[in-house]
PDB file of N, CA and C in Angstrom:
ATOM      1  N   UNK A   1      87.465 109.208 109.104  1.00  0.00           N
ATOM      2  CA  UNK A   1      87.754 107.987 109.832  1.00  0.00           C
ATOM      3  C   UNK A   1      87.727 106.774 108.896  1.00  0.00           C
ATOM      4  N   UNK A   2      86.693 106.304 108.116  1.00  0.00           N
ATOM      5  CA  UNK A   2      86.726 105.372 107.104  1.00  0.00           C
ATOM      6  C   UNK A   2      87.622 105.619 106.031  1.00  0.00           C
ATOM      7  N   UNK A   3      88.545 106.371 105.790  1.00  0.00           N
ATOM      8  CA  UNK A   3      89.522 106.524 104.960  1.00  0.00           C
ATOM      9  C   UNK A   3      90.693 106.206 105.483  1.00  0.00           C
ATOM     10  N   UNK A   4      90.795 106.307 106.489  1.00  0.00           N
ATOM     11  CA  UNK A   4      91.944 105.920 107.705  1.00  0.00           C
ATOM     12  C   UNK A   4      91.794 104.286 107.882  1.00  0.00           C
ATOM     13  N   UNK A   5      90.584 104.099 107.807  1.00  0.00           N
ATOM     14  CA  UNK A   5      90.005 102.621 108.285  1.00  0.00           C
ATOM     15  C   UNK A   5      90.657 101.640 106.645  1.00  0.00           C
ATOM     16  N   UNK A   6      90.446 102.301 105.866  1.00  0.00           N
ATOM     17  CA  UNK A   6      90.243 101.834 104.387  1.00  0.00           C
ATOM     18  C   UNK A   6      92.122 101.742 104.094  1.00  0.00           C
ATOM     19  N   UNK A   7      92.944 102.622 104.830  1.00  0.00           N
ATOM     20  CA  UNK A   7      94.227 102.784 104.270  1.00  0.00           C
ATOM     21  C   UNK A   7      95.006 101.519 104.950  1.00  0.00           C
ATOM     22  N   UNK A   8      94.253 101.103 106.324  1.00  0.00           N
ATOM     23  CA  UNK A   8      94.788 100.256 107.160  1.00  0.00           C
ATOM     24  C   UNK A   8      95.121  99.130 106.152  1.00  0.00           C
ATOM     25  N   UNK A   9      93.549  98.865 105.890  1.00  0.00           N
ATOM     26  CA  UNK A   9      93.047  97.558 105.602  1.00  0.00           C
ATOM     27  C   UNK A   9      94.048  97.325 104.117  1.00  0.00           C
ATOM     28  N   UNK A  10      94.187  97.882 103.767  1.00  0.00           N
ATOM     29  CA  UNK A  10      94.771  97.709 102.325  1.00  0.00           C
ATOM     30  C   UNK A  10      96.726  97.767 102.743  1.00  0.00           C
ATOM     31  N   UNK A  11      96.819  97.965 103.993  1.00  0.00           N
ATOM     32  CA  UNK A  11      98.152  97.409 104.127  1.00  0.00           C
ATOM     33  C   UNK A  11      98.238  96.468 104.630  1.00  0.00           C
ATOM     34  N   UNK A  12      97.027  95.985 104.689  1.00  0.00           N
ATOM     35  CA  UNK A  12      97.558  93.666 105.089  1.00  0.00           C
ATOM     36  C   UNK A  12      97.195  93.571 103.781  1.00  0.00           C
ATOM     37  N   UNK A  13      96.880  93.497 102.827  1.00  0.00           N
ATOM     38  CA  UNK A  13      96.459  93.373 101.629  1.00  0.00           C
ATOM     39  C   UNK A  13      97.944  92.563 100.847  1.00  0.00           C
ATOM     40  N   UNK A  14      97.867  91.338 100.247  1.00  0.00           N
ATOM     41  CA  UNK A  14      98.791  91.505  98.870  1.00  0.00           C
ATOM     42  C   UNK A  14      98.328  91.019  97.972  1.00  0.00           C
ATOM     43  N   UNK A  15      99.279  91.129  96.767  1.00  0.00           N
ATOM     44  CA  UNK A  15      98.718  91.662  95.067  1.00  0.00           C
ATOM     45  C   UNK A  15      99.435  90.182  95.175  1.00  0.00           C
ATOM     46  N   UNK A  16      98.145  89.558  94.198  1.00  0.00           N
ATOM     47  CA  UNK A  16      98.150  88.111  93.872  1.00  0.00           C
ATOM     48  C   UNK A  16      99.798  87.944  93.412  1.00  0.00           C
ATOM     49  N   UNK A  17     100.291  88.489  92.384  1.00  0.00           N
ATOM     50  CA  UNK A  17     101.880  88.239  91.916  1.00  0.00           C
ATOM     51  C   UNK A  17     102.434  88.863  93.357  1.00  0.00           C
ATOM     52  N   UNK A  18     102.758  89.082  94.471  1.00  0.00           N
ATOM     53  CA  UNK A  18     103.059  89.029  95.456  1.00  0.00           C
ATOM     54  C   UNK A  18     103.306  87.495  96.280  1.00  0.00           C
ATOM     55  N   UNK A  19     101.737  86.910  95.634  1.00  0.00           N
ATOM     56  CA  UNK A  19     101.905  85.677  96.412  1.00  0.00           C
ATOM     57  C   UNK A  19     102.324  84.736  95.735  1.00  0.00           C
ATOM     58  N   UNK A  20     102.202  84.936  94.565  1.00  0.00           N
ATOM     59  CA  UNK A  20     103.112  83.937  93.539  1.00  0.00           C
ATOM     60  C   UNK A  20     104.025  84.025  93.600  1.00  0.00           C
ATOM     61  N   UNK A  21     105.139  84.886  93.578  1.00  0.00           N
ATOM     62  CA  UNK A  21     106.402  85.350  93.585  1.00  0.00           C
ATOM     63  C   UNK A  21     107.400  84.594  95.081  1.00  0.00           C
ATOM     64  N   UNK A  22     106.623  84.935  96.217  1.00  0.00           N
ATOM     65  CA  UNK A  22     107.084  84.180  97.561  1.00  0.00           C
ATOM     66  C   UNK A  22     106.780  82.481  97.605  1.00  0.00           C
ATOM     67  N   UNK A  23     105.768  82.227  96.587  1.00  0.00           N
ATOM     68  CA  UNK A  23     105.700  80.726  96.806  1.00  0.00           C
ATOM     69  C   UNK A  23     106.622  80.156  95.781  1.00  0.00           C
ATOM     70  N   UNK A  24     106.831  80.922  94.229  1.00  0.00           N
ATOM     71  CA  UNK A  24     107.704  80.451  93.359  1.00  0.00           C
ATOM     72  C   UNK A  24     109.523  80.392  94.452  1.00  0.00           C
ATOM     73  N   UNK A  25     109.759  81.488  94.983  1.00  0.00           N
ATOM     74  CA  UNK A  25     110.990  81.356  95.565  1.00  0.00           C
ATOM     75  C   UNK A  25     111.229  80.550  97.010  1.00  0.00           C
ATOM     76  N   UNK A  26     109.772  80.071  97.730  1.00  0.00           N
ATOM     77  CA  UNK A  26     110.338  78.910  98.310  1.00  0.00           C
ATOM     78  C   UNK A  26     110.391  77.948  98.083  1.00  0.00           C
ATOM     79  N   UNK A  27     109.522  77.504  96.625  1.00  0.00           N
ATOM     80  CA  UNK A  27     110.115  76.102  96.124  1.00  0.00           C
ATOM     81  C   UNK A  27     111.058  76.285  95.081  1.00  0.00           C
ATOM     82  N   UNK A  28     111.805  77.195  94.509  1.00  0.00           N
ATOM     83  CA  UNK A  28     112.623  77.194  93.814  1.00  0.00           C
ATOM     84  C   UNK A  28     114.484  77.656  94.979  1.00  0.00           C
ATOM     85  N   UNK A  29     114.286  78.772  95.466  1.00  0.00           N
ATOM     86  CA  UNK A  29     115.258  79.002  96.442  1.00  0.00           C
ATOM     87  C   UNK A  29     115.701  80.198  95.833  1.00  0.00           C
ATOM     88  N   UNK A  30     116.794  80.763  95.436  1.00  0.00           N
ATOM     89  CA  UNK A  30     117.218  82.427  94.842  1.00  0.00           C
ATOM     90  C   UNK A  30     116.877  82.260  93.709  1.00  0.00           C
ATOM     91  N   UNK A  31     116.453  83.128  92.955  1.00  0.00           N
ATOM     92  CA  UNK A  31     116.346  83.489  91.600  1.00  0.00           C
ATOM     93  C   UNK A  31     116.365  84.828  91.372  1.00  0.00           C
ATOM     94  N   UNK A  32     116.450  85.173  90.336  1.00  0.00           N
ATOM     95  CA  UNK A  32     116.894  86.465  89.490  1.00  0.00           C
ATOM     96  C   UNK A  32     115.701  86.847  88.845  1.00  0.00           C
ATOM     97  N   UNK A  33     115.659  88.520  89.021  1.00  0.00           N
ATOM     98  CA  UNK A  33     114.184  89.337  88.708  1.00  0.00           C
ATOM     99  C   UNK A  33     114.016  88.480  87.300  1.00  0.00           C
ATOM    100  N   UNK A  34     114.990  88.922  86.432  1.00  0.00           N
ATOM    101  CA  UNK A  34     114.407  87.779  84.832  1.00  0.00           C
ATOM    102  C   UNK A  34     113.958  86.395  85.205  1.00  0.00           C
ATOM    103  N   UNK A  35     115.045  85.787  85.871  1.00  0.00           N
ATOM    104  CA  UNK A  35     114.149  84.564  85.544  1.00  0.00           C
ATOM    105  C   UNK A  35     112.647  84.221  86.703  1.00  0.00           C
ATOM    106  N   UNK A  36     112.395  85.185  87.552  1.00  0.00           N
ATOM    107  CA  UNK A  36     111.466  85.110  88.460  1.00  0.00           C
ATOM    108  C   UNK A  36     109.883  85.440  87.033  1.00  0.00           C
ATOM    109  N   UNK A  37     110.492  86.373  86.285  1.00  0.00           N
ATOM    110  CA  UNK A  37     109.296  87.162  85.443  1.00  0.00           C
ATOM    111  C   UNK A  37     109.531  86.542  84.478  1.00  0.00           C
ATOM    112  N   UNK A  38     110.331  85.366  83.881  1.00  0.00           N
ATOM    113  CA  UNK A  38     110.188  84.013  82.804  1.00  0.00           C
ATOM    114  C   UNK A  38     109.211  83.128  83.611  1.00  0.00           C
ATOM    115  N   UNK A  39     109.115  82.553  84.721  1.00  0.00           N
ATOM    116  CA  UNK A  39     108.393  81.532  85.485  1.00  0.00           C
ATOM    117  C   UNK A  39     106.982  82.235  85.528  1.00  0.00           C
ATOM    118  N   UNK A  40     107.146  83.167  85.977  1.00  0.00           N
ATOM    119  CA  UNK A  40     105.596  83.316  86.129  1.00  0.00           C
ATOM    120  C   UNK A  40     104.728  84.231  85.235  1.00  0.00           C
ATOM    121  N   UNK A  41     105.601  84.381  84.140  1.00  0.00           N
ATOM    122  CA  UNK A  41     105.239  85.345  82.860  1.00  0.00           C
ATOM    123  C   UNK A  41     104.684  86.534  83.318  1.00  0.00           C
ATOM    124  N   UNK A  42     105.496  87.605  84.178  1.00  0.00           N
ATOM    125  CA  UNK A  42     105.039  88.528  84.400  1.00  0.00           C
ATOM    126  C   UNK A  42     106.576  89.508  83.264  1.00  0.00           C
ATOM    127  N   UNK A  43     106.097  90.059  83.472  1.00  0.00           N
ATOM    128  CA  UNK A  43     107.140  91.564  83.051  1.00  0.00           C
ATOM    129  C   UNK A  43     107.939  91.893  84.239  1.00  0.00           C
ATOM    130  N   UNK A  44     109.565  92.061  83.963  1.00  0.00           N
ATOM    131  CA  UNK A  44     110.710  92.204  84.832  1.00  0.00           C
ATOM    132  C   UNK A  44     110.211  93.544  85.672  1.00  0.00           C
ATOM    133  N   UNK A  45     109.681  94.912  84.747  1.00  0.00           N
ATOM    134  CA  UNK A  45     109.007  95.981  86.096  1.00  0.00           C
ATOM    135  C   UNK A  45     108.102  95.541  87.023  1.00  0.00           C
ATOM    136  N   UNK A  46     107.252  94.344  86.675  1.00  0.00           N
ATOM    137  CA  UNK A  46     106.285  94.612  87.538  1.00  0.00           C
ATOM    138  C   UNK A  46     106.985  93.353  88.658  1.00  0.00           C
ATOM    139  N   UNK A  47     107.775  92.912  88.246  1.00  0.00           N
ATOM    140  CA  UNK A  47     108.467  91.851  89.305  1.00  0.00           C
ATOM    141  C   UNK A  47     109.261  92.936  90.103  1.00  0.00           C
ATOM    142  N   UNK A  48     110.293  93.385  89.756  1.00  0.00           N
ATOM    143  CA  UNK A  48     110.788  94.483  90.296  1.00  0.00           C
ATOM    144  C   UNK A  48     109.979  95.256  91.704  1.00  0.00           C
ATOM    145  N   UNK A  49     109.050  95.833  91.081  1.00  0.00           N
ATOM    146  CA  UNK A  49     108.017  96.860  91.791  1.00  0.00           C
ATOM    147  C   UNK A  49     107.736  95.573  93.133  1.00  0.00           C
ATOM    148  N   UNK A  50     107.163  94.344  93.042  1.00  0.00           N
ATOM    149  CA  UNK A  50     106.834  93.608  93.708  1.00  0.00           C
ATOM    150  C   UNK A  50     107.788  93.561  94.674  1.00  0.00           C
ATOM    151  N   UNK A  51     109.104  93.323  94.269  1.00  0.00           N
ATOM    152  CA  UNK A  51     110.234  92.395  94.956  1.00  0.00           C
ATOM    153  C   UNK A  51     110.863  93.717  96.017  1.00  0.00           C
ATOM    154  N   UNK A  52     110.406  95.229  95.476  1.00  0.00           N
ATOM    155  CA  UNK A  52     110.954  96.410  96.192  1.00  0.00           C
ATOM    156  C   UNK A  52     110.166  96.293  97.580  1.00  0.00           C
ATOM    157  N   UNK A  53     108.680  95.812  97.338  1.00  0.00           N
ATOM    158  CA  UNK A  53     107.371  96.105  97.980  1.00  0.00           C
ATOM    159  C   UNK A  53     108.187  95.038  99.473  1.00  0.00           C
ATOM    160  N   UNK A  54     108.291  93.799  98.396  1.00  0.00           N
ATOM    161  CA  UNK A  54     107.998  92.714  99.544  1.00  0.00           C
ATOM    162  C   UNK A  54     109.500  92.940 100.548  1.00  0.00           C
ATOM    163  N   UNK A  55     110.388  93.563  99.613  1.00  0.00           N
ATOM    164  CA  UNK A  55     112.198  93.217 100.389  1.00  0.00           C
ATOM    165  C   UNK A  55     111.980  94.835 101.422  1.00  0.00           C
ATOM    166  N   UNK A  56     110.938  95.256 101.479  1.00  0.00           N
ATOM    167  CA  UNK A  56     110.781  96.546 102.339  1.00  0.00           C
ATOM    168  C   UNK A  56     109.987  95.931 103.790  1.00  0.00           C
ATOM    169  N   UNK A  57     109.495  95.500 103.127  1.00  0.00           N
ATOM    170  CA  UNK A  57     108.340  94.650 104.279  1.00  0.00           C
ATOM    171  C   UNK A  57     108.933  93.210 105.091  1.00  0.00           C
ATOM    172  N   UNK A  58     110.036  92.828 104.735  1.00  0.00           N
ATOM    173  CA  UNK A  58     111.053  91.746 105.114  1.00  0.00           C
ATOM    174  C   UNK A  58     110.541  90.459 104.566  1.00  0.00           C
ATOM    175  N   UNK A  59     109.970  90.405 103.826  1.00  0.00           N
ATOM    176  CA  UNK A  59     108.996  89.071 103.306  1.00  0.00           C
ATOM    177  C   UNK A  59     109.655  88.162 102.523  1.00  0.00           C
ATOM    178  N   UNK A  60     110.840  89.086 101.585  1.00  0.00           N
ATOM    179  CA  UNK A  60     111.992  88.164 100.711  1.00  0.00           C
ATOM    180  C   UNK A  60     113.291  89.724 101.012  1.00  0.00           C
ATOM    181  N   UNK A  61     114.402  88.512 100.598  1.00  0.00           N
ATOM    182  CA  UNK A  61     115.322  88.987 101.015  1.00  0.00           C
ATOM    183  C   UNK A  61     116.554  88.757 100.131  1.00  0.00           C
ATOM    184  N   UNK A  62     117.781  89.602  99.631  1.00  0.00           N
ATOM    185  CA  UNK A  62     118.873  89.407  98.531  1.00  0.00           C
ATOM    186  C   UNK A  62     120.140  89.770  98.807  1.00  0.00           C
ATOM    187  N   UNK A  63     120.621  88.308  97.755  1.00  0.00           N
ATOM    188  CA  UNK A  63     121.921  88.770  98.009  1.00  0.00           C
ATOM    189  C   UNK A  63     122.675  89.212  96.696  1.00  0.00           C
ATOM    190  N   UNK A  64     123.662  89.928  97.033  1.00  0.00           N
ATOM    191  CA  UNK A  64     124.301  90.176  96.042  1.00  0.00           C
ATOM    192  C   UNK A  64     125.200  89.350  95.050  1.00  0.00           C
ATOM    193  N   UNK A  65     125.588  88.795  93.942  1.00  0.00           N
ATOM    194  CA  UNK A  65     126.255  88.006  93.022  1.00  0.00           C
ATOM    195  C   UNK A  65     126.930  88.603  92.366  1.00  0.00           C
ATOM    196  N   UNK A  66     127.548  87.602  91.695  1.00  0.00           N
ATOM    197  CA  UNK A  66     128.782  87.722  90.667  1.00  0.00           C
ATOM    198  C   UNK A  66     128.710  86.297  89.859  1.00  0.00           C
ATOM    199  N   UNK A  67     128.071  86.773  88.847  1.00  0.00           N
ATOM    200  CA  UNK A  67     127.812  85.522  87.533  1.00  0.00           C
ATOM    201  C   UNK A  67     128.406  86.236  86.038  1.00  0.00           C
ATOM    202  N   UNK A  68     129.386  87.064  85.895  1.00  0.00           N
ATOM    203  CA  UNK A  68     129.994  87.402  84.874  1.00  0.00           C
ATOM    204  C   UNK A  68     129.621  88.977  84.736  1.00  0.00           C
ATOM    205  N   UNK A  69     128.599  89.287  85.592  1.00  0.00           N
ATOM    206  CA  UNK A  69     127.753  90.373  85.899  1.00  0.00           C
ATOM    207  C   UNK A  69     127.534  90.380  87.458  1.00  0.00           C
ATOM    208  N   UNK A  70     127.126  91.955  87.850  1.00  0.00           N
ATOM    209  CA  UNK A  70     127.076  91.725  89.109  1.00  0.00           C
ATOM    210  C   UNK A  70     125.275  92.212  89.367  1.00  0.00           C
ATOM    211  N   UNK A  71     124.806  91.693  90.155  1.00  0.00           N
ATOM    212  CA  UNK A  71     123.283  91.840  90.654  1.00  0.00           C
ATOM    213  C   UNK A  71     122.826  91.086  91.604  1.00  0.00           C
ATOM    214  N   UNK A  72     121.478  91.204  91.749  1.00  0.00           N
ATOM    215  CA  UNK A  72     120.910  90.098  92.831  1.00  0.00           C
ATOM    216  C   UNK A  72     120.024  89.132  92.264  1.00  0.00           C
ATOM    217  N   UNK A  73     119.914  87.747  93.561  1.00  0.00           N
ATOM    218  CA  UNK A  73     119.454  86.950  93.857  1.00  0.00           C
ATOM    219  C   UNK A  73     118.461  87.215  95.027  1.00  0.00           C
ATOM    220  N   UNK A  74     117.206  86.945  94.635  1.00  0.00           N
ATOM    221  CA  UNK A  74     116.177  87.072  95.774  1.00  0.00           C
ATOM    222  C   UNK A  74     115.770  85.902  96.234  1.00  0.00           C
ATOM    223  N   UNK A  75     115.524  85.680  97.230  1.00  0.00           N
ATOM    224  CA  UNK A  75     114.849  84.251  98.460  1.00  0.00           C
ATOM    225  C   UNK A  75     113.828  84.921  99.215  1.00  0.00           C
ATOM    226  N   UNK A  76     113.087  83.769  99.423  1.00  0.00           N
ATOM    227  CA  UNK A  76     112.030  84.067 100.138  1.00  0.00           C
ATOM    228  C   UNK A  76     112.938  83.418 101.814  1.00  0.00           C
ATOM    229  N   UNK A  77     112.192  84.968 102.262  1.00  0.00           N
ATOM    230  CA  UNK A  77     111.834  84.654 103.990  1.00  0.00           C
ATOM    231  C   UNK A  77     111.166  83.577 104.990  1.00  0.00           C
ATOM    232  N   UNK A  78     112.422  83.452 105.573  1.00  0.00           N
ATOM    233  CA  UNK A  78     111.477  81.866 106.576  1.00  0.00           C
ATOM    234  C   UNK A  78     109.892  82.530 106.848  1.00  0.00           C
ATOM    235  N   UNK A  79     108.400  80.918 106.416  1.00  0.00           N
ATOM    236  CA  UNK A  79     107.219  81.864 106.420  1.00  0.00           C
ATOM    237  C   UNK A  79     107.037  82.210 108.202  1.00  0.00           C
ATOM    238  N   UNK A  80     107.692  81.783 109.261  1.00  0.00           N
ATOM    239  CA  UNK A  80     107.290  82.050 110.173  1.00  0.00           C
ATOM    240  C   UNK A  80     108.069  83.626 110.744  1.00  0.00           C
ATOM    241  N   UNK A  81     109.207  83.811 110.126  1.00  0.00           N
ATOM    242  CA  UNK A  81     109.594  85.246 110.069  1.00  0.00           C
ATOM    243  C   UNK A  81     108.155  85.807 109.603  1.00  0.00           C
ATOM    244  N   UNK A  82     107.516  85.615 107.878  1.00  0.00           N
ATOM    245  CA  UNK A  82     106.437  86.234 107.438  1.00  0.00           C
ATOM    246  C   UNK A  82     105.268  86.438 108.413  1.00  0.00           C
ATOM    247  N   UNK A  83     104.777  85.330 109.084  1.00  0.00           N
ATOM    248  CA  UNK A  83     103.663  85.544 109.891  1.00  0.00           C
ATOM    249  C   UNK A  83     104.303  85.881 111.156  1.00  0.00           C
ATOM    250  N   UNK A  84     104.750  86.075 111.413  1.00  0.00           N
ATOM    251  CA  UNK A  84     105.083  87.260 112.482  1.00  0.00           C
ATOM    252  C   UNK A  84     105.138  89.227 112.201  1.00  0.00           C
ATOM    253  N   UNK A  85     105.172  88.965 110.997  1.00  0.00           N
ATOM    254  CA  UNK A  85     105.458  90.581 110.176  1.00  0.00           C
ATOM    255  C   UNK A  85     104.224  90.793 110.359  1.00  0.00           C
ATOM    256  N   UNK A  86     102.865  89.566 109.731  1.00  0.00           N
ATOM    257  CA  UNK A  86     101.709  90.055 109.601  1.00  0.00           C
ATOM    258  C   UNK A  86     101.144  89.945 110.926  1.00  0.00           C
ATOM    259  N   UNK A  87     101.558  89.280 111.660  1.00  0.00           N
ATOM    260  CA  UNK A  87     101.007  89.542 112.748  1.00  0.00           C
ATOM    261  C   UNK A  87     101.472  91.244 113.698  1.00  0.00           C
ATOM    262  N   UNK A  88     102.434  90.905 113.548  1.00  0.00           N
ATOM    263  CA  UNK A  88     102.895  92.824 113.985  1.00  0.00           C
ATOM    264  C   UNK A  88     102.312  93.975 112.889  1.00  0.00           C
ATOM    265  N   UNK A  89     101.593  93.692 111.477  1.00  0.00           N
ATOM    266  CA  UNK A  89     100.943  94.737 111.436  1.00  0.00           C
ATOM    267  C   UNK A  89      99.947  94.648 111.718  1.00  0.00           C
ATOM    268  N   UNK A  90      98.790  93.543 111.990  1.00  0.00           N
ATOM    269  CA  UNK A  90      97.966  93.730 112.287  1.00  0.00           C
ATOM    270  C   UNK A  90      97.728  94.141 114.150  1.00  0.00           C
ATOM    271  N   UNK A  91      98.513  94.166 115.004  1.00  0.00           N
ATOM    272  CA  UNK A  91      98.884  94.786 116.241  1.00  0.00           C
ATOM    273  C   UNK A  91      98.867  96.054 115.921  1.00  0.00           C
ATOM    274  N   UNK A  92      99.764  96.545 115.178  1.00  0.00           N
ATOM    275  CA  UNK A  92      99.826  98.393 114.848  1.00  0.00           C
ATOM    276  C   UNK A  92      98.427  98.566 114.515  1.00  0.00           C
ATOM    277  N   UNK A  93      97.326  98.037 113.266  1.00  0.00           N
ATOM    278  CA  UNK A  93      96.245  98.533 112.672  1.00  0.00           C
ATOM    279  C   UNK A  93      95.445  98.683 114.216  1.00  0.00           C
ATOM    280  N   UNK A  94      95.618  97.344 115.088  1.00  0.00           N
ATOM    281  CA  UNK A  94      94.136  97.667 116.302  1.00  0.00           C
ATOM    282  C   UNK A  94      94.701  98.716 117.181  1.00  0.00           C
ATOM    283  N   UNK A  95      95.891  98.436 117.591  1.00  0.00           N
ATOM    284  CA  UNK A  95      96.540 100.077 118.268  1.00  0.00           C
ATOM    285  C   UNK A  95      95.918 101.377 117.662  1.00  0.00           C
ATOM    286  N   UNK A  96      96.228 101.167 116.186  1.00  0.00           N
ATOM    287  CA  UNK A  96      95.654 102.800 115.357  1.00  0.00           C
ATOM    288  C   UNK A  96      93.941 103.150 115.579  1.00  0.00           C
ATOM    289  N   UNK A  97      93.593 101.579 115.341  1.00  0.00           N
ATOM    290  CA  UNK A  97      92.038 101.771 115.603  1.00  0.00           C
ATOM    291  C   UNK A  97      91.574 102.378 116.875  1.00  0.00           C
ATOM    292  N   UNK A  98      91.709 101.504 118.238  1.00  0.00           N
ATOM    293  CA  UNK A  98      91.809 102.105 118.956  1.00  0.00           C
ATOM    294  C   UNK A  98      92.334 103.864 119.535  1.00  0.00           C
ATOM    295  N   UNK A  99      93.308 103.820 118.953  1.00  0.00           N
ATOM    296  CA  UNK A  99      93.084 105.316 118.768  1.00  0.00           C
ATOM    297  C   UNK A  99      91.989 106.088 118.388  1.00  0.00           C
ATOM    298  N   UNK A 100      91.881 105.711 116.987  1.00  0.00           N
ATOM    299  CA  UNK A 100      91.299 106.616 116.066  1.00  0.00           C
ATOM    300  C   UNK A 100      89.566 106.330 117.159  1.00  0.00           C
ATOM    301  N   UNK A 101      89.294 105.678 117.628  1.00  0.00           N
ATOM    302  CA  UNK A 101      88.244 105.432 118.307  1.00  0.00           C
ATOM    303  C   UNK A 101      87.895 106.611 119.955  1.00  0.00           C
ATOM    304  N   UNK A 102      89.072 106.311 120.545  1.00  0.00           N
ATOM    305  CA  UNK A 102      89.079 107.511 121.178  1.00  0.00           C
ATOM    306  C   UNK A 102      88.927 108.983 120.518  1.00  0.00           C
TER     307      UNK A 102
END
């Protein structure tokens, strides 16, 4: 049960460059994995890994371009879209609890 309890809890959880990353792109607006991991001196994988995490979870969101090359542009999600996400997982975690309680 506390492993169940422990898996919850660590999916409201985010990784500090998570929260840097969504605040750099609402005051900046689209940017590109390089120049997201020039601003905040992280490494383009671990921006990457982040930007897979957060564009799964609806938190930022991309579009596709054409700048001589083709790729994306990531934006951050209106935050009241965001707190509504976290508010619907934390609904699923007390549903699960409740379960797991019965």
């Amino acid at each position: 049960m506390l492993d169940c309890i422990n898996k919850l809890i660590r999916s409201l959880v985010f990784h500090s460059s998570e929260v840097e990353i969504y605040e750099l792109l609402l005051r900046k607006g689209e940017m590109t994995v390089s120049e997201i991991a020039k601003e905040l001196e992280l490494s383009t994988r671990i921006v990457r890994e982040r930007l897979k995490k957060m564009l799964k979870e609806g938190i930022v969101g991309r579009r596709l371009i054409k700048r001589g090359w083709i790729g994306y542009v990531y934006f951050a999600e209106n935050p009241q879209k965001v707190l509504e996400i976290i508010k619907r997982k934390l609904t699923n975690i007390i549903e699960t609890l409740d379960e797991i309680k019965t």
